[in-house]
C-alpha atoms as a PDB file:
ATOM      1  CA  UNK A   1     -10.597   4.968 -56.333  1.00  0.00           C
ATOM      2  CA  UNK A   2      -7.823   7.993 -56.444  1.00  0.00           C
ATOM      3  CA  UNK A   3      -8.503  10.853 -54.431  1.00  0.00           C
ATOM      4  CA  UNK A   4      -8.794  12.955 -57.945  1.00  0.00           C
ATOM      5  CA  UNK A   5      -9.831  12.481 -61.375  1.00  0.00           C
ATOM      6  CA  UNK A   6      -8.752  14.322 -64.174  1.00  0.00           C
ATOM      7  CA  UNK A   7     -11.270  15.406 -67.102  1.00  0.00           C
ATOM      8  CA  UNK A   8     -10.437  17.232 -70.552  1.00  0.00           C
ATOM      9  CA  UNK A   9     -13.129  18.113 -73.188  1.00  0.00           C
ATOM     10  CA  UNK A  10     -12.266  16.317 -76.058  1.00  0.00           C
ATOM     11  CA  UNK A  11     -14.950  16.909 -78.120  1.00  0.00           C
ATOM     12  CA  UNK A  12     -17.737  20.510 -78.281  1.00  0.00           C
ATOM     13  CA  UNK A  13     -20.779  20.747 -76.876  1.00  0.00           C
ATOM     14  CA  UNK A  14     -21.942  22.685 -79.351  1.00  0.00           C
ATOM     15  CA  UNK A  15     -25.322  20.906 -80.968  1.00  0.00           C
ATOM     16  CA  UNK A  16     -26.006  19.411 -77.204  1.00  0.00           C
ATOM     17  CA  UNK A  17     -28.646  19.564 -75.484  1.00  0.00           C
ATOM     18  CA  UNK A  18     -29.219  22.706 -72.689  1.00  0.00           C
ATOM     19  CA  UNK A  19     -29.175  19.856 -70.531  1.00  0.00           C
ATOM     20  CA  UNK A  20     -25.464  18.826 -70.983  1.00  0.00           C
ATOM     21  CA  UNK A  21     -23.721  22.143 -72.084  1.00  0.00           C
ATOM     22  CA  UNK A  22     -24.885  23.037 -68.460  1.00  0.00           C
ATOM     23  CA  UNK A  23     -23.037  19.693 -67.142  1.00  0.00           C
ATOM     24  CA  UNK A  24     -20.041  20.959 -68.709  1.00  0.00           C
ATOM     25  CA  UNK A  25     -20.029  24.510 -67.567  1.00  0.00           C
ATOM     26  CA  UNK A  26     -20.922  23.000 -63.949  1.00  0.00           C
ATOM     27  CA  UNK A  27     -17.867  20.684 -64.360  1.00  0.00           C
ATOM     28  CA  UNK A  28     -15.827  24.091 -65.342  1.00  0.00           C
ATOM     29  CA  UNK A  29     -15.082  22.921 -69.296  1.00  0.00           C
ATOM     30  CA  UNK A  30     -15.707  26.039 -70.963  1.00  0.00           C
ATOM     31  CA  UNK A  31     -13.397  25.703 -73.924  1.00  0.00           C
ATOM     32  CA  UNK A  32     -12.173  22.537 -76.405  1.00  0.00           C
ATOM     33  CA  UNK A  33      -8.892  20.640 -74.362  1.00  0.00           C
ATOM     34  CA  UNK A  34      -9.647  22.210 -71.402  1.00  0.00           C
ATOM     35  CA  UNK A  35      -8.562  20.245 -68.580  1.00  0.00           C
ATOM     36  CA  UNK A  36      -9.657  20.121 -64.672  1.00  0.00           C
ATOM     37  CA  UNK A  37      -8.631  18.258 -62.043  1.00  0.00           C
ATOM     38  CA  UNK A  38     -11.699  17.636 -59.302  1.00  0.00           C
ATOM     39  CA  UNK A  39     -12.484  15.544 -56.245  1.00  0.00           C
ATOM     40  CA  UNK A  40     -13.543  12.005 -57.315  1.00  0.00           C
ATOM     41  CA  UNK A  41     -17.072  12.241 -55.514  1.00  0.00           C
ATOM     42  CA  UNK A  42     -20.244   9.856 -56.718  1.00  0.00           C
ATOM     43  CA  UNK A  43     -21.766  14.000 -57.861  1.00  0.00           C
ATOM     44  CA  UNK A  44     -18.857  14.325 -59.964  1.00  0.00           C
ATOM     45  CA  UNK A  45     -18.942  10.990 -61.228  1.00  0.00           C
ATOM     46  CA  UNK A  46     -22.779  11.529 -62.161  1.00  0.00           C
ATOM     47  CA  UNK A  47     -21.808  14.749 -64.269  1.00  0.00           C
ATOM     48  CA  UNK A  48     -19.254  12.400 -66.059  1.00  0.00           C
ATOM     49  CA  UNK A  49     -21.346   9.829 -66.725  1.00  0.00           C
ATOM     50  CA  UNK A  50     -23.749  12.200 -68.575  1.00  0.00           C
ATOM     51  CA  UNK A  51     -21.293  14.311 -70.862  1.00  0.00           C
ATOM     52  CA  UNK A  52     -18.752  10.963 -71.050  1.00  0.00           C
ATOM     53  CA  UNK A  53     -19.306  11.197 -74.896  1.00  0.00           C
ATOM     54  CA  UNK A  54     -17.628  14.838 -74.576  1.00  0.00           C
ATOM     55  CA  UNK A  55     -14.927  14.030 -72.350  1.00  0.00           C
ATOM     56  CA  UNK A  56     -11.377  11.762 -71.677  1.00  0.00           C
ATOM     57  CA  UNK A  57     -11.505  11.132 -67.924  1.00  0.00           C
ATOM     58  CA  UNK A  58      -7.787  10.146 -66.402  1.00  0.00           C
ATOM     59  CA  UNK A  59      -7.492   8.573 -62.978  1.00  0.00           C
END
């Protein structure tokens, strides 16, 4: 695995559960095409896992 990965919100969490709207503000995706760049760690990659119907994750 990269050092990084790369996530944009493709798609609102509006209609979500409280349960994933607070995934995404924990990830930092406030706002539609938002992108981040974090640390690939397995916490991170938990938090993707859960919202991955939200998001487009880039290596």
């Amino acid at each position: 695995m990269s050092d990084t990965v790369t996530i944009t919100l493709v798609k609102s969490g509006i209609g979500s559960t409280q349960k994933i709207r607070a995934t995404l503000v924990g990830l930092g995706l406030t706002r539609m095409e938002k992108t981040i760049t974090r640390k690939d760690t397995p916490e991170i990659r938990g938090m993707i896992n859960k919202v991955q119907h939200l998001v487009k994750v880039e290596e």
